[in-house]
C-alpha atoms as a PDB file:
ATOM      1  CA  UNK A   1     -34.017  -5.426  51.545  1.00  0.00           C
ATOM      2  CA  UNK A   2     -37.570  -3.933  50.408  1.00  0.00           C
ATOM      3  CA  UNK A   3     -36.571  -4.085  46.909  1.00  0.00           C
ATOM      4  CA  UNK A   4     -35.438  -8.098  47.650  1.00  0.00           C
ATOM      5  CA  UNK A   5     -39.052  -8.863  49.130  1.00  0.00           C
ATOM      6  CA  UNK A   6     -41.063  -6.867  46.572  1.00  0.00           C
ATOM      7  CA  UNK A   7     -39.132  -8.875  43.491  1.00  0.00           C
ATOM      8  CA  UNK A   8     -39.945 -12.176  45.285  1.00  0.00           C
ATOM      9  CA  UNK A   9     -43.351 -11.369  46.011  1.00  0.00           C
ATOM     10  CA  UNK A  10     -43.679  -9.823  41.964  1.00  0.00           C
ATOM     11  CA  UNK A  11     -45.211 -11.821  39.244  1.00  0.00           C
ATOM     12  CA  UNK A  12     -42.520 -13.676  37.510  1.00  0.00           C
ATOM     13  CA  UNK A  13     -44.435 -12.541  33.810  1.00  0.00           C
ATOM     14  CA  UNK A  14     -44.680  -9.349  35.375  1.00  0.00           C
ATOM     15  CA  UNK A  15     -41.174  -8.714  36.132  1.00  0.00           C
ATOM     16  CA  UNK A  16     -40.034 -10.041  32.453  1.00  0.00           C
ATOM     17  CA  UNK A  17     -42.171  -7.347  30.547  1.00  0.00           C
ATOM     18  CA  UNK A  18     -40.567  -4.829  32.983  1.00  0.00           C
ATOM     19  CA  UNK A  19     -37.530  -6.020  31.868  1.00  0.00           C
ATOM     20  CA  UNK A  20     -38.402  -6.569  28.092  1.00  0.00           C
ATOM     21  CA  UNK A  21     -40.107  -2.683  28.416  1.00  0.00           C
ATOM     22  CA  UNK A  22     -36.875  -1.344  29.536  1.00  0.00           C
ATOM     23  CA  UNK A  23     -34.990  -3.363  26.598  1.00  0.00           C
ATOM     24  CA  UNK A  24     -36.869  -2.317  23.896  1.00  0.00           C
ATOM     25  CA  UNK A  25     -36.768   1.196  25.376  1.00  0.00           C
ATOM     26  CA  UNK A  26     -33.007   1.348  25.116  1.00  0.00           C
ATOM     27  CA  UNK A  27     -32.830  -0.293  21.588  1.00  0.00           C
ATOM     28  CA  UNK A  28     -35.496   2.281  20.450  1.00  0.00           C
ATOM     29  CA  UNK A  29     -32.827   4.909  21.769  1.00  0.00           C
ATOM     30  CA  UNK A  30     -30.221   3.402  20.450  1.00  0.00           C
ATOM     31  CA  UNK A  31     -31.944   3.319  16.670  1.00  0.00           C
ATOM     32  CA  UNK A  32     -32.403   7.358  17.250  1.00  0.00           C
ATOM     33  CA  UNK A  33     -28.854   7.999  18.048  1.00  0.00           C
ATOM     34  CA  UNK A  34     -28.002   5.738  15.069  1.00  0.00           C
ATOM     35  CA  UNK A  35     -30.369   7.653  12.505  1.00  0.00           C
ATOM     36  CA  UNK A  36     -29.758  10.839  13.977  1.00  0.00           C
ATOM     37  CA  UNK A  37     -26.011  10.665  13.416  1.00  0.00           C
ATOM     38  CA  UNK A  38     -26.386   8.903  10.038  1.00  0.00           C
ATOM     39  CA  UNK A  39     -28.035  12.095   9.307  1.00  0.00           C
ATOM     40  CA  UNK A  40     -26.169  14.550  10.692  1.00  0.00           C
ATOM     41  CA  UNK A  41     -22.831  12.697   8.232  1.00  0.00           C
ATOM     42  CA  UNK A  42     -25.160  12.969   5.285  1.00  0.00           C
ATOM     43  CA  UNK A  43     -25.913  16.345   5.573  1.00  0.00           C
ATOM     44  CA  UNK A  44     -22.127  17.185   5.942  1.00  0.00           C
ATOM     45  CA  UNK A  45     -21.442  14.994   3.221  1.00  0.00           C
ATOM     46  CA  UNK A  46     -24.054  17.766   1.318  1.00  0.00           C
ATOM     47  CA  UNK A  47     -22.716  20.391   2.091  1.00  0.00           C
ATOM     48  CA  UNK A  48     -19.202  19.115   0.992  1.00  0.00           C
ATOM     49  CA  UNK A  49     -20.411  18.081  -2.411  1.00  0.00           C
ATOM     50  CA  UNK A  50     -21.466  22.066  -2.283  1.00  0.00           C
ATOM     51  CA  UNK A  51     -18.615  23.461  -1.555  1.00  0.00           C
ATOM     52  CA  UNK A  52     -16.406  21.434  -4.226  1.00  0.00           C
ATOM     53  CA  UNK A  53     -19.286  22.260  -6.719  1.00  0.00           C
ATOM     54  CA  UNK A  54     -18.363  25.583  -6.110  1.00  0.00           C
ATOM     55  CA  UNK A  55     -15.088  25.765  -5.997  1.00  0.00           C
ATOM     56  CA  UNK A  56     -15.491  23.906  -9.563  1.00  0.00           C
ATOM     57  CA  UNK A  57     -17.865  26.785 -11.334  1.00  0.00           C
ATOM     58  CA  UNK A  58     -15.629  29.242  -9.899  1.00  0.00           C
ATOM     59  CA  UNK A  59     -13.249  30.957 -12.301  1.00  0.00           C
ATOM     60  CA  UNK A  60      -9.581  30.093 -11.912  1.00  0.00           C
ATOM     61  CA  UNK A  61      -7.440  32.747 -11.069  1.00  0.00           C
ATOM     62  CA  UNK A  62      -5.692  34.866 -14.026  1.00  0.00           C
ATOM     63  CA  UNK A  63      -2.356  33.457 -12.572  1.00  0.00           C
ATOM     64  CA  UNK A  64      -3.022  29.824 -13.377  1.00  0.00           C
ATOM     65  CA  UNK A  65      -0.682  28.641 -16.405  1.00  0.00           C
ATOM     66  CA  UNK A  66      -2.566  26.778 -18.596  1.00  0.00           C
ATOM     67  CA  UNK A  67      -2.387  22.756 -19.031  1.00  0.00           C
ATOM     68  CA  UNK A  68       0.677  21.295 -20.612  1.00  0.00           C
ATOM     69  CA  UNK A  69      -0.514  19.151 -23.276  1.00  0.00           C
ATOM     70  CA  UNK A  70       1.209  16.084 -23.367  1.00  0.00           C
ATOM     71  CA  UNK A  71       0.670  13.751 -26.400  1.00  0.00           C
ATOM     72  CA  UNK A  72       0.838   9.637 -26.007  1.00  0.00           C
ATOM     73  CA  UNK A  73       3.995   9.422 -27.836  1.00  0.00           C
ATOM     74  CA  UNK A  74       5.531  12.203 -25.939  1.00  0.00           C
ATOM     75  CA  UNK A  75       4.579   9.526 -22.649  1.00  0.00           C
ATOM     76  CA  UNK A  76       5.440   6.594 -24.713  1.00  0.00           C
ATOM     77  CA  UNK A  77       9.451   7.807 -24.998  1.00  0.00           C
ATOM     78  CA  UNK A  78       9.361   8.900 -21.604  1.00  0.00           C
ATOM     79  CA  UNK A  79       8.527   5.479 -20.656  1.00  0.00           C
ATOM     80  CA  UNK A  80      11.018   3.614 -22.563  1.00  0.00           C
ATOM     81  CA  UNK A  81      13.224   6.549 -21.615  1.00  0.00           C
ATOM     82  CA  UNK A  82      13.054   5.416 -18.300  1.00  0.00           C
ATOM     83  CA  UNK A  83      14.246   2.201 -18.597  1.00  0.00           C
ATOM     84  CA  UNK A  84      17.494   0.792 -17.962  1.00  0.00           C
ATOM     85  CA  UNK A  85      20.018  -0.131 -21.048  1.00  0.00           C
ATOM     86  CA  UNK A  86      19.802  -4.170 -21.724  1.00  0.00           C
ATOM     87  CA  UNK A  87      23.027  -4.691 -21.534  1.00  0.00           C
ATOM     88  CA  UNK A  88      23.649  -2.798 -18.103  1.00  0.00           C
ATOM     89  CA  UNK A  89      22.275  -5.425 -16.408  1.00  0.00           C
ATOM     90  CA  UNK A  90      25.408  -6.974 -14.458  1.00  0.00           C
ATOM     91  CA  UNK A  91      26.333  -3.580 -13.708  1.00  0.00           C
ATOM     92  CA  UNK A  92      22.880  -3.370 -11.610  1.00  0.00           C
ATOM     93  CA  UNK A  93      23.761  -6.557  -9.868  1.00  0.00           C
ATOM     94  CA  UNK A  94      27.327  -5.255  -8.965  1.00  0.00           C
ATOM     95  CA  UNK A  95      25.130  -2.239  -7.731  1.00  0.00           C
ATOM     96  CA  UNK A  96      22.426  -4.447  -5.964  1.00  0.00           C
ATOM     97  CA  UNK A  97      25.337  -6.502  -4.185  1.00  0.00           C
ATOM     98  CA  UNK A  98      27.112  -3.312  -3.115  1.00  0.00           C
ATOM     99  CA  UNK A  99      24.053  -2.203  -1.515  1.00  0.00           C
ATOM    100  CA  UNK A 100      23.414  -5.405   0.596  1.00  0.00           C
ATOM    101  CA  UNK A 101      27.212  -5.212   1.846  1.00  0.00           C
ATOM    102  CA  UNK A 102      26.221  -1.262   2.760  1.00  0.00           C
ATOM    103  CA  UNK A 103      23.403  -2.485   4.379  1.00  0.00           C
ATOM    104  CA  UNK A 104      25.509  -4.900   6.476  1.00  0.00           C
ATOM    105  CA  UNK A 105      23.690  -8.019   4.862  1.00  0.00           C
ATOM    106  CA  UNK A 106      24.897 -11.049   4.431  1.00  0.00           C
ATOM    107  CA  UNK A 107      24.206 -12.133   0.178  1.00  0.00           C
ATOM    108  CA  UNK A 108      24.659 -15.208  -1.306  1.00  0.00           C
ATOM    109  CA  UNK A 109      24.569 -15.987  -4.760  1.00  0.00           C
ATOM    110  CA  UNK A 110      21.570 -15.159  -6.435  1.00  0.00           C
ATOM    111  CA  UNK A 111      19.204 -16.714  -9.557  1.00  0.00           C
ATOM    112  CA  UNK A 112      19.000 -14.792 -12.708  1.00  0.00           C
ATOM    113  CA  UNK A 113      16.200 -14.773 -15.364  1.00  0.00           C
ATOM    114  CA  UNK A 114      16.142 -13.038 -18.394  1.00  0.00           C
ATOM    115  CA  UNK A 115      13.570 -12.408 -20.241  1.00  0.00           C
ATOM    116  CA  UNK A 116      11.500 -10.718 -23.066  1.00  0.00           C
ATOM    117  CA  UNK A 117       7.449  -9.018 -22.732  1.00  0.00           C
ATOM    118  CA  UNK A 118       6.232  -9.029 -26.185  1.00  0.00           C
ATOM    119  CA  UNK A 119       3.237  -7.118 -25.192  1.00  0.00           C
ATOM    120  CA  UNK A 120       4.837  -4.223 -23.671  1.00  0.00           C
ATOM    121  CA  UNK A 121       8.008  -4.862 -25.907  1.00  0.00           C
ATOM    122  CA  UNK A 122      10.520  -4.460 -22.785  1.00  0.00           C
ATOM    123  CA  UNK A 123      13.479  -6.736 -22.241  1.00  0.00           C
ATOM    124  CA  UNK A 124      13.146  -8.159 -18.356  1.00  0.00           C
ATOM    125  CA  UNK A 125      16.314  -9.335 -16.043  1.00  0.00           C
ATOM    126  CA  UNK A 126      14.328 -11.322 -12.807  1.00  0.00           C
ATOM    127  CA  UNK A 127      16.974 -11.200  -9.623  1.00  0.00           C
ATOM    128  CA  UNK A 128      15.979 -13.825  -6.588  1.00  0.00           C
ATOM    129  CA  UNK A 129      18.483 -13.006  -4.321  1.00  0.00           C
ATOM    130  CA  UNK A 130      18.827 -14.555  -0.592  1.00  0.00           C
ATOM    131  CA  UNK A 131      19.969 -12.288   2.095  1.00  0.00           C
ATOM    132  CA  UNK A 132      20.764 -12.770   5.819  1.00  0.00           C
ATOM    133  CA  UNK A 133      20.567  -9.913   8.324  1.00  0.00           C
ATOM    134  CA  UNK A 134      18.539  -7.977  10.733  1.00  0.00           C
ATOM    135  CA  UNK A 135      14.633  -7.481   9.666  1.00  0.00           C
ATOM    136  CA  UNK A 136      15.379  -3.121   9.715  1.00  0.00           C
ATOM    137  CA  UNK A 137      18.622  -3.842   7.327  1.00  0.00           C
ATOM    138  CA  UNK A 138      16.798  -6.308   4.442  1.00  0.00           C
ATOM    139  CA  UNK A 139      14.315  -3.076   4.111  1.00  0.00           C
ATOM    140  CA  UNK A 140      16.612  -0.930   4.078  1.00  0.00           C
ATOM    141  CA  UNK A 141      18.670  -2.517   1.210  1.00  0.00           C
ATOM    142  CA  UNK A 142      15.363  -3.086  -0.483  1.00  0.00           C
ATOM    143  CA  UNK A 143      14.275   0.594  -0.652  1.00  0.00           C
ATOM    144  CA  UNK A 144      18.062   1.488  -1.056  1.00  0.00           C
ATOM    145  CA  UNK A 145      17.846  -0.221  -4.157  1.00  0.00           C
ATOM    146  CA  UNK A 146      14.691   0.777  -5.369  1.00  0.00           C
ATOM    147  CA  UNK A 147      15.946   4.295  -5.009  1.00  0.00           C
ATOM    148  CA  UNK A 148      18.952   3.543  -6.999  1.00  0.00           C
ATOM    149  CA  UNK A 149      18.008   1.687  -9.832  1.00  0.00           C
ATOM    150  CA  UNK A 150      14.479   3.939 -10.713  1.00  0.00           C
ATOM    151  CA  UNK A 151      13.438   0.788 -13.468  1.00  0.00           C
ATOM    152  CA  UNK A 152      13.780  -2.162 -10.757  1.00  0.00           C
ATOM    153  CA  UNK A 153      10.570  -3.269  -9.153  1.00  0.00           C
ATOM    154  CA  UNK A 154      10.533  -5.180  -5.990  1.00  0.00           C
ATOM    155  CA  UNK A 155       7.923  -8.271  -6.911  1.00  0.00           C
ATOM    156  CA  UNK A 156       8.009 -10.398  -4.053  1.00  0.00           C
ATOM    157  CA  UNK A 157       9.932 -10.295  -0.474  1.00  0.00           C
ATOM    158  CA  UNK A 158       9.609 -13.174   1.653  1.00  0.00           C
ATOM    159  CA  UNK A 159      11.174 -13.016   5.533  1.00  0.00           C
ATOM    160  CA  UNK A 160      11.543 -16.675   7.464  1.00  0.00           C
ATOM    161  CA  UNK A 161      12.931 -16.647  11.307  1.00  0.00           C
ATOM    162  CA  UNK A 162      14.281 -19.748  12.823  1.00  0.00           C
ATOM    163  CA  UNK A 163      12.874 -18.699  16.355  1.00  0.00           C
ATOM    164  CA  UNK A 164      11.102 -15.636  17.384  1.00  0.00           C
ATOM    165  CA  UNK A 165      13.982 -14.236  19.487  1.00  0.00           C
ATOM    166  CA  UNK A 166      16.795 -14.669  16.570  1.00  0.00           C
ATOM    167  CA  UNK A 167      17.727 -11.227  16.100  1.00  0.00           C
ATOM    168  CA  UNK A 168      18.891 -12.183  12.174  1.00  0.00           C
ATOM    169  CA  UNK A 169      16.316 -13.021   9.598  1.00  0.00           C
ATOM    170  CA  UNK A 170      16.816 -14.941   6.129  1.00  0.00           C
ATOM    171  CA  UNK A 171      14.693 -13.441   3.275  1.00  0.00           C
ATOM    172  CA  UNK A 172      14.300 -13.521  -0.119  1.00  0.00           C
ATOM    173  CA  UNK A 173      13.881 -10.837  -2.340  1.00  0.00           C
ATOM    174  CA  UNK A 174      12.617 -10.901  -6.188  1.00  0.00           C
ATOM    175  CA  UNK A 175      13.616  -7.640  -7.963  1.00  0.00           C
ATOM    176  CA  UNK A 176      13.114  -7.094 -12.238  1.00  0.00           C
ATOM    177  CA  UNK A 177      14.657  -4.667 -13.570  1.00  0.00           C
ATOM    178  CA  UNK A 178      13.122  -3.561 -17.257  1.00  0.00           C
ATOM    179  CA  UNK A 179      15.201  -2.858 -19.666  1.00  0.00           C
ATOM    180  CA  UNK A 180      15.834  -1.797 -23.468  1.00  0.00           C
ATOM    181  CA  UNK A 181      17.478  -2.270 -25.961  1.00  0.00           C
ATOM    182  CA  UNK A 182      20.782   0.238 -26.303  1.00  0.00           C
ATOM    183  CA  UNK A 183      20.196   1.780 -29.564  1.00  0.00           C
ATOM    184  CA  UNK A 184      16.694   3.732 -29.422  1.00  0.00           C
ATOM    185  CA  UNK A 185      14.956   4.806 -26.305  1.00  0.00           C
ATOM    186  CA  UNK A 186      11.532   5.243 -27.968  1.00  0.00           C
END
């Protein structure tokens, strides 16, 4: 009640620099805490640089084997090593289409592209296949066949839902697979 009459009796002015006084008080806190801990992260940022610059100039153990060198054509005909054989590429849809009925997905007949990168000289097989099932199955069959054909890439997956409590999804999934050519590897 004393605290009611002494704010109506107060000096409007008076009683908005108390207030501004107290605002600028807290800000002014505020800024400390925020430079204080800014400095406190850039000193242990310091003194991590310090202890991976010494970890750097210290000698490696006698233990360590030394660096394989590997030499760009050595990479090269791993790379094309990698790839799949051109004319394998129906097999890898059989494959692909096995998966989806392991998965318990409903796949309808897909589109096909092949095709030919000049720059990276690499034959290219594009799959668009549709799929039906549950949102936990399509992944599954798309990491499934990621893991089981090692030159496929997974470009593009899109998922569409007729109503948010529909427990089956329809998606469509765009797979290449990068091939050779059967006779040479490198």
């Amino acid at each position: 009640m004393r605290l009611r009459l002494m704010l109506l009796r107060a000096n409007p002015l008076v009683a908005a620099a108390g207030i501004l006084v107290f605002v600028m008080a807290g800000a002014l806190a505020w800024t400390l805490h925020a430079v204080w801990a800014m400095e406190r992260a850039q000193e242990a940022r310091a003194a991590q640089a310090k202890q991976q610059a010494q970890a750097a100039t210290a000698p490696a153990p006698a233990s360590a084997p030394a660096p394989v060198s590997v030499w760009a054509p050595d990479n090269l005909a791993a790379f094309y090593g990698a790839l799949g054989v051109r004319g394998s590429a129906e097999q890898q849809v059989k494959t692909l289409f096995g998966l989806a009925a392991k998965s318990g997905l409903v796949l309808r007949q897909g589109e096909y592209k092949p095709g030919y990168d000049r720059n990276a000289k690499v034959y290219t097989y594009q799959v668009n296949l549709p799929v039906k099932g549950s949102y936990a199955a399509i992944w599954q069959f798309a990491m499934a066949a990621l893991r089981t054909i090692p030159f496929a890439s997974l470009d593009e997956i899109t998922f569409h839902r007729d109503a948010i409590g529909d427990a089956t999804v329809d998606a469509r999934l765009k797979l290449t697979l990068y091939l050779r050519d059967g006779t040479d590897p490198s």
